[in-house]
N, C-alpha and C. Protein backbone atom coordinates (compact mmCIF):
# COMPACT_ATOMS: atom_id res chain seq x y z
N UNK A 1 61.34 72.02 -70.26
CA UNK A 1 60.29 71.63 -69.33
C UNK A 1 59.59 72.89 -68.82
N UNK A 2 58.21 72.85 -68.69
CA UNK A 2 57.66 73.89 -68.04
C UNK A 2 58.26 74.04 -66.35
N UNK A 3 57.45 75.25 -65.93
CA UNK A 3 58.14 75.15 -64.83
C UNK A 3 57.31 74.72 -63.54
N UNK A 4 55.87 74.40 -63.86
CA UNK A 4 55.29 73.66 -62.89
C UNK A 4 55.55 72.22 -62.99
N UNK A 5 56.11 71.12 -64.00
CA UNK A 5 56.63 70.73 -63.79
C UNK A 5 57.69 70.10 -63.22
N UNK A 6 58.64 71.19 -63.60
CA UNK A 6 60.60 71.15 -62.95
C UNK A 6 60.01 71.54 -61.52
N UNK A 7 59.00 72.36 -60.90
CA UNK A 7 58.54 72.68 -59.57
C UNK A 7 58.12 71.68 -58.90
N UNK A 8 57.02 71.01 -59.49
CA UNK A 8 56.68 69.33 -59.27
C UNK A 8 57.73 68.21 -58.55
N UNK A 9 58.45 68.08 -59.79
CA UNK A 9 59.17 66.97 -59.58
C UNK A 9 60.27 67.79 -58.31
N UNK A 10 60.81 68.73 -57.91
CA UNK A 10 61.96 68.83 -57.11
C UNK A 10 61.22 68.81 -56.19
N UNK A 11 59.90 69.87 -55.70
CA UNK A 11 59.57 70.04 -54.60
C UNK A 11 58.88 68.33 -53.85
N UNK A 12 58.38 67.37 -54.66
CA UNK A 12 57.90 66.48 -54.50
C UNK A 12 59.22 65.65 -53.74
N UNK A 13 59.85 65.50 -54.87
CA UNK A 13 61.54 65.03 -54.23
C UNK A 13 62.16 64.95 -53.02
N UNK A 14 62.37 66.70 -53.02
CA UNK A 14 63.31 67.25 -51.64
C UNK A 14 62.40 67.03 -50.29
N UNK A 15 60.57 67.20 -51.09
CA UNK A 15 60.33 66.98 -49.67
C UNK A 15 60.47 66.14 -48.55
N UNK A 16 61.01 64.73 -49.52
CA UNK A 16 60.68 63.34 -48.85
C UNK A 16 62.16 63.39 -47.67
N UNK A 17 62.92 64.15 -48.38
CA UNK A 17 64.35 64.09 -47.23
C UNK A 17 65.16 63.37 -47.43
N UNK A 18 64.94 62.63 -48.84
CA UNK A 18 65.65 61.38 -49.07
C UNK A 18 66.74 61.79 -50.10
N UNK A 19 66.81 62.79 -50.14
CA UNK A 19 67.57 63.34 -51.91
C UNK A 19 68.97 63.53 -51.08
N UNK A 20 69.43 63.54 -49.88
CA UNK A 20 70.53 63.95 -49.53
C UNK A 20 72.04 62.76 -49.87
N UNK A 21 71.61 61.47 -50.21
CA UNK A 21 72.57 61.05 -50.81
C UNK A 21 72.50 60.64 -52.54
N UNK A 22 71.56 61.88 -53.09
CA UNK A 22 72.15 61.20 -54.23
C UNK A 22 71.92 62.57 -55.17
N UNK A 23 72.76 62.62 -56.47
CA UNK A 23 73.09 63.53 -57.26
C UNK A 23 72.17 63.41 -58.02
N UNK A 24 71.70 64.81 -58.48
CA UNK A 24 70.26 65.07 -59.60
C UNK A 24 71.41 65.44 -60.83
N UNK A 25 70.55 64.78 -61.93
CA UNK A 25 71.38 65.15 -63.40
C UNK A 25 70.46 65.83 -64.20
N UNK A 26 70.62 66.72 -64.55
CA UNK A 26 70.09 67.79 -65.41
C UNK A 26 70.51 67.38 -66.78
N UNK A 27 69.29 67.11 -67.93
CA UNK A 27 70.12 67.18 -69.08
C UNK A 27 69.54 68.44 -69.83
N UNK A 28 70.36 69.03 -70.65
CA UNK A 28 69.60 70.01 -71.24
C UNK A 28 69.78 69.82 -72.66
N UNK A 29 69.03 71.08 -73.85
CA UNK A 29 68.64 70.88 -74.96
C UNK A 29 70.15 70.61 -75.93
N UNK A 30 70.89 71.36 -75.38
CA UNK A 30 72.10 71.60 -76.12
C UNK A 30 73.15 70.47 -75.66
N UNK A 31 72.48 69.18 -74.81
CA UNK A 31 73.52 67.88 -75.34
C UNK A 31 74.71 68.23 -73.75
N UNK A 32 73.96 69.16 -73.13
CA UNK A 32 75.31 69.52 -71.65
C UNK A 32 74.57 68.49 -70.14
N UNK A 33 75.00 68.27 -69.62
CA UNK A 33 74.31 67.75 -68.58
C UNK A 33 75.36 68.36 -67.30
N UNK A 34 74.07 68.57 -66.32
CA UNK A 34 74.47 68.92 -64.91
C UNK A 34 74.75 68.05 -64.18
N UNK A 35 75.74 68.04 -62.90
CA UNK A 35 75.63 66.62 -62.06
C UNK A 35 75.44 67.75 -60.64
N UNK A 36 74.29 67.71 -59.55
CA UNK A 36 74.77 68.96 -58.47
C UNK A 36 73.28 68.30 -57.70
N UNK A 37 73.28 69.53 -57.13
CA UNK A 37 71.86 69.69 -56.33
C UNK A 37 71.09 71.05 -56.66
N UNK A 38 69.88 70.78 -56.20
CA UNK A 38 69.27 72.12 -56.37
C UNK A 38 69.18 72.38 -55.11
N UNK A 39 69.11 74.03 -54.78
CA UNK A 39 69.00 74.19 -53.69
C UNK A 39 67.58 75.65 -53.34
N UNK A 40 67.09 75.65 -52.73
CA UNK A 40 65.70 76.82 -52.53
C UNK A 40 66.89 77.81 -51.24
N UNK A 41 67.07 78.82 -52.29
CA UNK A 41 67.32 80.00 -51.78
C UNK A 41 66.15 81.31 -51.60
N UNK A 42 66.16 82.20 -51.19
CA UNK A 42 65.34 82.97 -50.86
C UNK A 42 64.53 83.98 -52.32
N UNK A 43 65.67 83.44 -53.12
CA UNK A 43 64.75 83.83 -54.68
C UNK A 43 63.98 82.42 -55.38
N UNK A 44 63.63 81.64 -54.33
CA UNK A 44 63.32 80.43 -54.96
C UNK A 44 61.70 80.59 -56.29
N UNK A 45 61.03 81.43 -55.39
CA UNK A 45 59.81 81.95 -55.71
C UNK A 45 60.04 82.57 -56.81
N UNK A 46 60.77 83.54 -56.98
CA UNK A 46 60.99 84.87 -58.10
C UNK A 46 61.35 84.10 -59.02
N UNK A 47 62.46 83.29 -59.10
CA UNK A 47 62.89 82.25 -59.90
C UNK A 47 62.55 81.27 -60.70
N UNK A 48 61.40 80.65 -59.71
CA UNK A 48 60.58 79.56 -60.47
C UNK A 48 59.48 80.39 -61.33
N UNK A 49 58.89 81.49 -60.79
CA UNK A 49 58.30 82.83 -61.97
C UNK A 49 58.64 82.81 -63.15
N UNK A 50 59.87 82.59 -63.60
CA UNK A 50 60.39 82.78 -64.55
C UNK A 50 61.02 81.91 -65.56
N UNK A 51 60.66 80.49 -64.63
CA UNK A 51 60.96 79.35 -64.94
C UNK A 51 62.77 78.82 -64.88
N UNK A 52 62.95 78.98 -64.09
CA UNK A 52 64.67 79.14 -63.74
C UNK A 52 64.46 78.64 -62.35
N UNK A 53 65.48 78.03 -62.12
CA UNK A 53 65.65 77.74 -60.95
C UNK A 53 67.56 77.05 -60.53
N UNK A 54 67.93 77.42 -59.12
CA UNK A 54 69.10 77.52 -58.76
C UNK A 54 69.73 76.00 -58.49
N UNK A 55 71.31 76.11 -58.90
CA UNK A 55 71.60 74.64 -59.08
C UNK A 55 72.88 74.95 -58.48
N UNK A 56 73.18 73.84 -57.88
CA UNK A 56 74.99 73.92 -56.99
C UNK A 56 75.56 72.45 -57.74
N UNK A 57 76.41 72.92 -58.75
CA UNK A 57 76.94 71.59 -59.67
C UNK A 57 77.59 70.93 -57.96
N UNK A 58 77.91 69.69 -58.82
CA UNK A 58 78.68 69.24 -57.41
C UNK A 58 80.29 69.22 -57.09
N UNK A 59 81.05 70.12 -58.08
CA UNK A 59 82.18 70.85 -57.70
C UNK A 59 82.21 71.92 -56.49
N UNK A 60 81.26 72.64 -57.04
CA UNK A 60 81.01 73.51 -56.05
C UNK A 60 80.20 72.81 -54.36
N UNK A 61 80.00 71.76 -54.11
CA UNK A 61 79.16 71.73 -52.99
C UNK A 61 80.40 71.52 -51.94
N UNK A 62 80.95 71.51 -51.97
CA UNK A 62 81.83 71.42 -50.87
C UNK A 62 82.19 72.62 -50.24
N UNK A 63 82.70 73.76 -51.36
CA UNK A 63 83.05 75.15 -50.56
C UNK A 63 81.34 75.26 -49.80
N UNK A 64 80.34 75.48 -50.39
CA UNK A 64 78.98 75.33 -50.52
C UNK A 64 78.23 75.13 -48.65
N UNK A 65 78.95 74.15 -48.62
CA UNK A 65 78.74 73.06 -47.20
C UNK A 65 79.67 73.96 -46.53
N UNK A 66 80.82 73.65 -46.29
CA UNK A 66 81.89 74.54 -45.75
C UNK A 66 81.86 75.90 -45.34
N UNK A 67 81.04 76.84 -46.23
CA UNK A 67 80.67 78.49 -45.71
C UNK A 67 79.57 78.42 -45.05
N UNK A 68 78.63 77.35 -45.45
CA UNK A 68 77.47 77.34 -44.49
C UNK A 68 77.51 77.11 -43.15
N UNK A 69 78.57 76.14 -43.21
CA UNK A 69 78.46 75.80 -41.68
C UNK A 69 79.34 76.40 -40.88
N UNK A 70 80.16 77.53 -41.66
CA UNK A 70 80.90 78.71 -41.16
C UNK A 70 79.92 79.82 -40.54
N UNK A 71 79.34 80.30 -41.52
CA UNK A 71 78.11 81.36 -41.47
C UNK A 71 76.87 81.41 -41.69
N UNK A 72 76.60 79.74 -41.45
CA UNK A 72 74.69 79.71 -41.01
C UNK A 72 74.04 80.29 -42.19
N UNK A 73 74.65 80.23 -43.21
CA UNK A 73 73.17 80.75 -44.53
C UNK A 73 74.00 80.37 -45.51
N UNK A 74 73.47 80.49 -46.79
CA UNK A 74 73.46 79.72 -48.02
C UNK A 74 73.91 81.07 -48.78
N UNK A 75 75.42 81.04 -49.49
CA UNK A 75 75.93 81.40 -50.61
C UNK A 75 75.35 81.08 -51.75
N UNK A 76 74.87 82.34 -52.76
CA UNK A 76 74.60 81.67 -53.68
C UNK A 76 75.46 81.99 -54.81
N UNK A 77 76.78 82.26 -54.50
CA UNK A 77 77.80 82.63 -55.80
C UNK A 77 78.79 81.01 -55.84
N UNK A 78 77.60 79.94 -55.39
CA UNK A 78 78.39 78.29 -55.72
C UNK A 78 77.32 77.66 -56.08
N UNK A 79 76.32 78.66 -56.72
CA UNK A 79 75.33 78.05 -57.49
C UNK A 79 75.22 78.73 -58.96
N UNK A 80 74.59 78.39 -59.73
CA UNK A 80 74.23 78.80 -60.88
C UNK A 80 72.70 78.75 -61.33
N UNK A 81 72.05 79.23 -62.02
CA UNK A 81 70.94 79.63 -62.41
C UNK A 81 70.45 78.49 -63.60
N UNK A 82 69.18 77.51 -63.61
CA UNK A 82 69.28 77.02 -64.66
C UNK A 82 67.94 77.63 -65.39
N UNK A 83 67.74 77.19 -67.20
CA UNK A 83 66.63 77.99 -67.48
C UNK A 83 65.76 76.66 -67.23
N UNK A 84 64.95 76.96 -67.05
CA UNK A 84 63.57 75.78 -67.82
C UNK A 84 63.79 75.41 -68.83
N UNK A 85 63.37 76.49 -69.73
CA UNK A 85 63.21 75.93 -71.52
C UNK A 85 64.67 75.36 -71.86
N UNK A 86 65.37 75.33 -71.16
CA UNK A 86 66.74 74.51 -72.10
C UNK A 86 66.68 73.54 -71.22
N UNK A 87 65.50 72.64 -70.39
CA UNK A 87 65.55 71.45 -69.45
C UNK A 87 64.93 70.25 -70.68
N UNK A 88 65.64 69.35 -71.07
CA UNK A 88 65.01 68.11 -71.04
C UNK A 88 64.46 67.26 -69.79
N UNK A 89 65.28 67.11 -69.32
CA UNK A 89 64.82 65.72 -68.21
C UNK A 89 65.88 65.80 -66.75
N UNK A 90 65.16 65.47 -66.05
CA UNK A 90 65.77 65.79 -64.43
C UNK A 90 66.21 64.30 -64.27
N UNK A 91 66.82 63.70 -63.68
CA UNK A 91 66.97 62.47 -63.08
C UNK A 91 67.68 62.63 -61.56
N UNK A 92 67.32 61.84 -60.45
CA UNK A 92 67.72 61.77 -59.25
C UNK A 92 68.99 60.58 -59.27
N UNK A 93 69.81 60.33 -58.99
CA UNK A 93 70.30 59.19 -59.50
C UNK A 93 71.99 59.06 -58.02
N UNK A 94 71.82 58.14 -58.39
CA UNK A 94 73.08 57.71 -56.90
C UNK A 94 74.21 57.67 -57.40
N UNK A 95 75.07 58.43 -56.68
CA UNK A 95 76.65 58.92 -56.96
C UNK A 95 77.47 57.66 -57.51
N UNK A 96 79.00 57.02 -58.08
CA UNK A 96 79.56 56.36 -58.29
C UNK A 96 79.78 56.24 -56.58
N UNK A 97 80.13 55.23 -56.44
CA UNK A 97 80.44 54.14 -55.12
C UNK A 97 82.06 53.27 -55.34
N UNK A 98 82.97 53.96 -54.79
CA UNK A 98 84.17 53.06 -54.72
C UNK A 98 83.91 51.90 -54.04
N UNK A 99 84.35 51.00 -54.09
CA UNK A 99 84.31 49.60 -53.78
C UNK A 99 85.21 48.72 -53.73
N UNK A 100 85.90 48.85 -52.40
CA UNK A 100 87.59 48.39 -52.44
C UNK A 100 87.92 46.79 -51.44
């Protein structure tokens, strides 16, 4: 995906405020898919330059949440870097739901 695109669709997204209960899936060229969030860190700009942009799988969001609300700012060694050109398709999509 270009990256005014992948810029498009997240910034359009996150703006609404509504993305906080549900998991974005990344699929990429090579058949791997992401399950996480994206998050705008302070290289958000430099990043999307280059067509890359920062992703917190959702293993990691918990330490993620947890240091933040320890130390008021955003770690970014519980994120990872994704490229553009290895993006097929973004999807927003709602977590599995136990149901007991």
């Amino acid at each position: 995906m270009i990256k005014e695109e992948i810029a498009r669709l997240l910034e359009d997204t996150y703006s609404i405020g509504d993305h906080a209960p549900s998991v974005t899936r990344v699929m990429c060229k090579d058949d791997v898919n992401f399950y996480g969030y994206f998050n705008s860190f302070s290289d958000y700009t430099d990043l999307k330059e280059k067509n890359q942009f920062r992703f917190i799988p959702r293993n990691n969001l918990k330490a993620f949440k947890e240091e933040f609300t320890k130390k008021g700012s955003y770690n970014s060694t519980y994120s990872i870097i994704l490229n553009g050109d290895d993006i097929i398709d973004i999807e927003f999509v709602m977590p599995l739901q136990l149901h007991i």
